[in-house]
Protein backbone atom coordinates (compact mmCIF):
# COMPACT_ATOMS: atom_id res chain seq x y z
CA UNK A 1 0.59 17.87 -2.69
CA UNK A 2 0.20 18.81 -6.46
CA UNK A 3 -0.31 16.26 -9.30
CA UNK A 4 3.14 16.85 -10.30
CA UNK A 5 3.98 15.45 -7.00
CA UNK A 6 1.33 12.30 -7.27
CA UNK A 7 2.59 11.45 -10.85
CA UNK A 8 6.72 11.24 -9.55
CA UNK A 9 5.61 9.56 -6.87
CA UNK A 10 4.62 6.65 -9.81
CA UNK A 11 6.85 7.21 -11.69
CA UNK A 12 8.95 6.29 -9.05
CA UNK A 13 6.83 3.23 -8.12
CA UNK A 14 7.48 2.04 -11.73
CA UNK A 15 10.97 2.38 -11.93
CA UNK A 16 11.15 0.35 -9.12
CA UNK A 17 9.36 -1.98 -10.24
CA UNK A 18 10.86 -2.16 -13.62
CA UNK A 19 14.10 -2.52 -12.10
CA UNK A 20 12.79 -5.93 -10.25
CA UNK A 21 11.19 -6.74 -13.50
CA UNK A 22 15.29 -6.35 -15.58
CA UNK A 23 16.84 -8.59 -12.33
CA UNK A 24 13.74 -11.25 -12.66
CA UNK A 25 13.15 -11.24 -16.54
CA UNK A 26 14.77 -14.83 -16.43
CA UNK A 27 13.83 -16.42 -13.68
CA UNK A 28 16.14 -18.66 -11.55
CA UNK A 29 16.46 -22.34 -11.97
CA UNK A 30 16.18 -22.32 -8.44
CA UNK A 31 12.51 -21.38 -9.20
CA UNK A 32 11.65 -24.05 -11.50
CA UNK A 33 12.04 -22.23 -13.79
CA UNK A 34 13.98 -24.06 -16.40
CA UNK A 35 10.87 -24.60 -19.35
CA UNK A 36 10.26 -20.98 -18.99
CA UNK A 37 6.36 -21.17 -17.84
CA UNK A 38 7.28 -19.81 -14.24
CA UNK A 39 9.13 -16.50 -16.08
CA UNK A 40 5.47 -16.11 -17.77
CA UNK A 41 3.31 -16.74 -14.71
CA UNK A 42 5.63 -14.24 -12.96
CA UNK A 43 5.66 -11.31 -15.72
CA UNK A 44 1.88 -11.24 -16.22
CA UNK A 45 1.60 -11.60 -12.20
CA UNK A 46 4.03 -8.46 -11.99
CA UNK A 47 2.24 -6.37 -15.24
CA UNK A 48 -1.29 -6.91 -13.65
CA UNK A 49 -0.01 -5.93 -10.42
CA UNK A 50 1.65 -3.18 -11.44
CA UNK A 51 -1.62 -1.62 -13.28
CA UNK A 52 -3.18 -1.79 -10.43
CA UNK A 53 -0.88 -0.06 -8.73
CA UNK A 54 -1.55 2.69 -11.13
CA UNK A 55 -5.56 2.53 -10.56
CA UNK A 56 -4.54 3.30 -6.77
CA UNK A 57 -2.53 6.31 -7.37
CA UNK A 58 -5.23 7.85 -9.90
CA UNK A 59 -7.99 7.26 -6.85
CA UNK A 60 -5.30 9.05 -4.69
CA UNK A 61 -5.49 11.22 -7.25
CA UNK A 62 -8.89 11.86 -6.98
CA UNK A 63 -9.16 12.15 -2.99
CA UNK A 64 -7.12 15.12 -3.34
CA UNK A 65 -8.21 17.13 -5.69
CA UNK A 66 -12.24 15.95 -3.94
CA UNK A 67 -11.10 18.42 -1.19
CA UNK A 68 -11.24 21.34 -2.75
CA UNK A 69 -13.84 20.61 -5.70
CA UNK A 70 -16.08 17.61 -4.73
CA UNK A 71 -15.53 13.74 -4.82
CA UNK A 72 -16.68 12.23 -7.57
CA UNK A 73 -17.97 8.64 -5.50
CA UNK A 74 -18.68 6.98 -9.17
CA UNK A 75 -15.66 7.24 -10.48
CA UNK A 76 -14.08 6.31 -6.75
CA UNK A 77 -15.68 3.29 -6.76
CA UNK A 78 -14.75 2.46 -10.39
CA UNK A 79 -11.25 2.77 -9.91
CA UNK A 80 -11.39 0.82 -6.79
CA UNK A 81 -13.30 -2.39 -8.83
CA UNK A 82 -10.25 -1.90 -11.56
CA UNK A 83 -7.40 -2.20 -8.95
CA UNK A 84 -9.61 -5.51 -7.11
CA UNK A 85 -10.29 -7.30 -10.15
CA UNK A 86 -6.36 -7.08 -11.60
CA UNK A 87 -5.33 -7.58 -7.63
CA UNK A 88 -7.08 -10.55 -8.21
CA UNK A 89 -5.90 -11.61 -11.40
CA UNK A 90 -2.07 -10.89 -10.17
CA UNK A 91 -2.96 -13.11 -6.88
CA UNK A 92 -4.16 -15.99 -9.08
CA UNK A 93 -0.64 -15.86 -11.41
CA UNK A 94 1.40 -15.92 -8.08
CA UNK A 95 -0.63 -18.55 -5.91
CA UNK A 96 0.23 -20.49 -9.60
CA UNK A 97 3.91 -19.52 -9.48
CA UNK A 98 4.12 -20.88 -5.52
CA UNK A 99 2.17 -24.19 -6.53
CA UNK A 100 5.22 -24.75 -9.29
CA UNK A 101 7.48 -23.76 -7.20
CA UNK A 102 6.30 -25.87 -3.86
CA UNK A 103 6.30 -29.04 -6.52
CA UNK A 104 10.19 -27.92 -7.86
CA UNK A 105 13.25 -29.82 -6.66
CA UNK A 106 15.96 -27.28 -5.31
CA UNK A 107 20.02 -27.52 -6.19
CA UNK A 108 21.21 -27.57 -2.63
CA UNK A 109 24.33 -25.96 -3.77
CA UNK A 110 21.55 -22.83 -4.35
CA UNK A 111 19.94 -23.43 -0.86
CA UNK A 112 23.30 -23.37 0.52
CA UNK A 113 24.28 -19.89 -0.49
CA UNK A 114 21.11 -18.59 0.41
CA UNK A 115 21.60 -19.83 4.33
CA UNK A 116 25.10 -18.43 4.10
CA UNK A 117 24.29 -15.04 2.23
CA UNK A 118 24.43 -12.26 4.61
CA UNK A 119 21.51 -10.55 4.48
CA UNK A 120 21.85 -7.57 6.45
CA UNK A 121 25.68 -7.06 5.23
CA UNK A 122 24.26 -6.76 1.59
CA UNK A 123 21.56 -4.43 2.46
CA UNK A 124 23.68 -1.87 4.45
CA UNK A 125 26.53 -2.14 1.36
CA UNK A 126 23.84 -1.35 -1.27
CA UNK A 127 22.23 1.13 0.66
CA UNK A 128 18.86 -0.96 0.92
CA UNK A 129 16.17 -1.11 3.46
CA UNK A 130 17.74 -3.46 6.46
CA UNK A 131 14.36 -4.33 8.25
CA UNK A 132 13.08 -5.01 4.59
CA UNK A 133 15.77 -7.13 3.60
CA UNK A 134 15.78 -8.88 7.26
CA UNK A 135 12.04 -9.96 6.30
CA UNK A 136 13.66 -11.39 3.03
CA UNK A 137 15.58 -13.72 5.09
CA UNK A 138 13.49 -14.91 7.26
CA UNK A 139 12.59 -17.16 4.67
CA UNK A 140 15.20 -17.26 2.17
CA UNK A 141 18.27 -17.92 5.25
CA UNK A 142 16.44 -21.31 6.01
CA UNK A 143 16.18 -22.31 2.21
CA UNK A 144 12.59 -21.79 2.20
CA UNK A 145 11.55 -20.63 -1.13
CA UNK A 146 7.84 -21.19 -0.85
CA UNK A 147 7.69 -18.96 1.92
CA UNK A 148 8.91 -15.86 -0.30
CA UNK A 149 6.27 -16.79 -2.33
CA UNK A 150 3.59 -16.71 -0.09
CA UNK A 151 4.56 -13.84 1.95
CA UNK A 152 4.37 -11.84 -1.39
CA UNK A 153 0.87 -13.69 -1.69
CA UNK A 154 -0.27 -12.02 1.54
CA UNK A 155 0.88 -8.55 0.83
CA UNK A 156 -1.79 -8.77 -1.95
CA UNK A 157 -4.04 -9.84 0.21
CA UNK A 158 -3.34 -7.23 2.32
CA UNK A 159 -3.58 -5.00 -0.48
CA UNK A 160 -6.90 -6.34 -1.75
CA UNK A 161 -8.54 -5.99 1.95
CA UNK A 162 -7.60 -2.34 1.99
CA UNK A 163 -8.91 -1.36 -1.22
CA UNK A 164 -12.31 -3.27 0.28
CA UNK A 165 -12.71 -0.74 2.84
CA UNK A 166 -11.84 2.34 1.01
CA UNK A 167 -14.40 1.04 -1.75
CA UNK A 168 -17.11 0.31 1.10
CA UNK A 169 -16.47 3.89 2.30
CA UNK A 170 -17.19 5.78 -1.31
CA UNK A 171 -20.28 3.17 -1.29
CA UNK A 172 -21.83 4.72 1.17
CA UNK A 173 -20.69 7.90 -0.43
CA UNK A 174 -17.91 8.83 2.23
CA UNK A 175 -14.70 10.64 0.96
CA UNK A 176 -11.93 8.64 1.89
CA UNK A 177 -9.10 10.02 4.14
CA UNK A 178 -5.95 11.20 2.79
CA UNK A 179 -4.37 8.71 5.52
CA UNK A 180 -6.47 5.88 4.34
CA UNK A 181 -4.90 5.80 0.65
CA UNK A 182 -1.74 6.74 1.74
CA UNK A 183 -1.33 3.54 3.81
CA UNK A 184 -2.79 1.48 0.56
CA UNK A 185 -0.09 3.31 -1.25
CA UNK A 186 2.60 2.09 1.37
CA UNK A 187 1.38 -1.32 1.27
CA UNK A 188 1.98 -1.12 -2.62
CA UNK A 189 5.70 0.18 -1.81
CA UNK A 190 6.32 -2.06 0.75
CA UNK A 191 5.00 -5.12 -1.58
CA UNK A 192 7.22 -3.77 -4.63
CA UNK A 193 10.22 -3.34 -2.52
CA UNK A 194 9.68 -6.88 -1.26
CA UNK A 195 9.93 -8.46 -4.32
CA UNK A 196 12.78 -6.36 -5.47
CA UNK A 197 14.51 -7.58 -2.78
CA UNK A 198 14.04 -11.21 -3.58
CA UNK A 199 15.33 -10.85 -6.72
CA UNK A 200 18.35 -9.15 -5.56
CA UNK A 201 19.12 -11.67 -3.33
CA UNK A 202 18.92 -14.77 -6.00
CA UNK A 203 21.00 -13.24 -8.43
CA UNK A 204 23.93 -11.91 -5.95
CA UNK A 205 24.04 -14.94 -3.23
């Protein structure tokens, strides 16, 4: 896979990202989100997650092209400690969007049309990922808001724990396997799509 392929692969992360980011610009009510501190907490969470995101497709990047011409291990490792310290900022804006939104009082006319909203109809009409959406509402079908949030809260995690062991491996100065970023990639996808998701949901049940 060229680097024309590996930079419309981001550009398609973005987009997708972007789009959640045009759907979840203002947030909900249903969030708490009605003095606008939540829709700040949640854009910087989203920009700093999104850079790294970035970070892991240039290391992708450079596990490729390390085939063929040698990996450079210092800059593995620095791109690596860039995508775990914004992980980290990004985890510490959500974990504060969950704690406002555990503390938030909910319309129950919202909750309502979240248990009613049909989940897997909506998917399959907009051509969306069922088992995706299905993981959506899990949570949301039972009015549980908080548990969005903290599901997206482990998918960082998640996130953060694989870049760990790809960073141990250039450490000790072993290359990385293809297989091992691409899953790190998927995690990112999965994460994006997630969230995406969410927001789809709020402003269509």
């Amino acid at each position: 896979m060229g680097k024309r392929v590996v930079i419309g692969l981001f550009l398609a992360a973005v987009l997708t990202y972007l789009h959640a980011f045009m759907r979840i610009d203002s947030i909900p009510p249903d969030l708490g989100g009605r003095d606008g501190s939540i829709d700040h907490r949640v854009i910087q969470a989203t920009s700093v997650f999104l850079q790294s995101n970035a970070d892991a497709f240039l290391l992708f990047s450079e596990v490729e092209a390390g085939a063929q011409t040698g990996f450079d291990f210092r800059r593995g490792v620095a791109l690596s400690d860039a995508a775990i310290a914004k992980l980290k900022r990004s985890r510490e804006q959500f974990a504060r969007v969950l704690a406002a939104a555990v503390a938030a009082e909910y319309d129950d006319a919202v909750l309502k049309r979240l248990r009613r909203f049909d989940y897997r109809g909506f998917a399959k009409s907009r051509n969306l990922i069922v088992p995706v959406m299905e993981k959506v509402g899990e949570n949301l079908s039972h009015g549980d808001i908080s548990g969005v949030l903290r599901k997206n809260l482990n998918h960082v995690d998640a996130i953060i724990m694989g870049m760990r062991r790809i960073r141990r491996l250039m450490v000790r100065e072993t290359r990385p396997s293809m297989e091992s970023i691409w899953r790190l990639l998927k995690d990112y996808s999965y994460a994006i799509l997630y969230c995406n998701y969410v927001t789809l949901v709020f402003y269509n049940a």
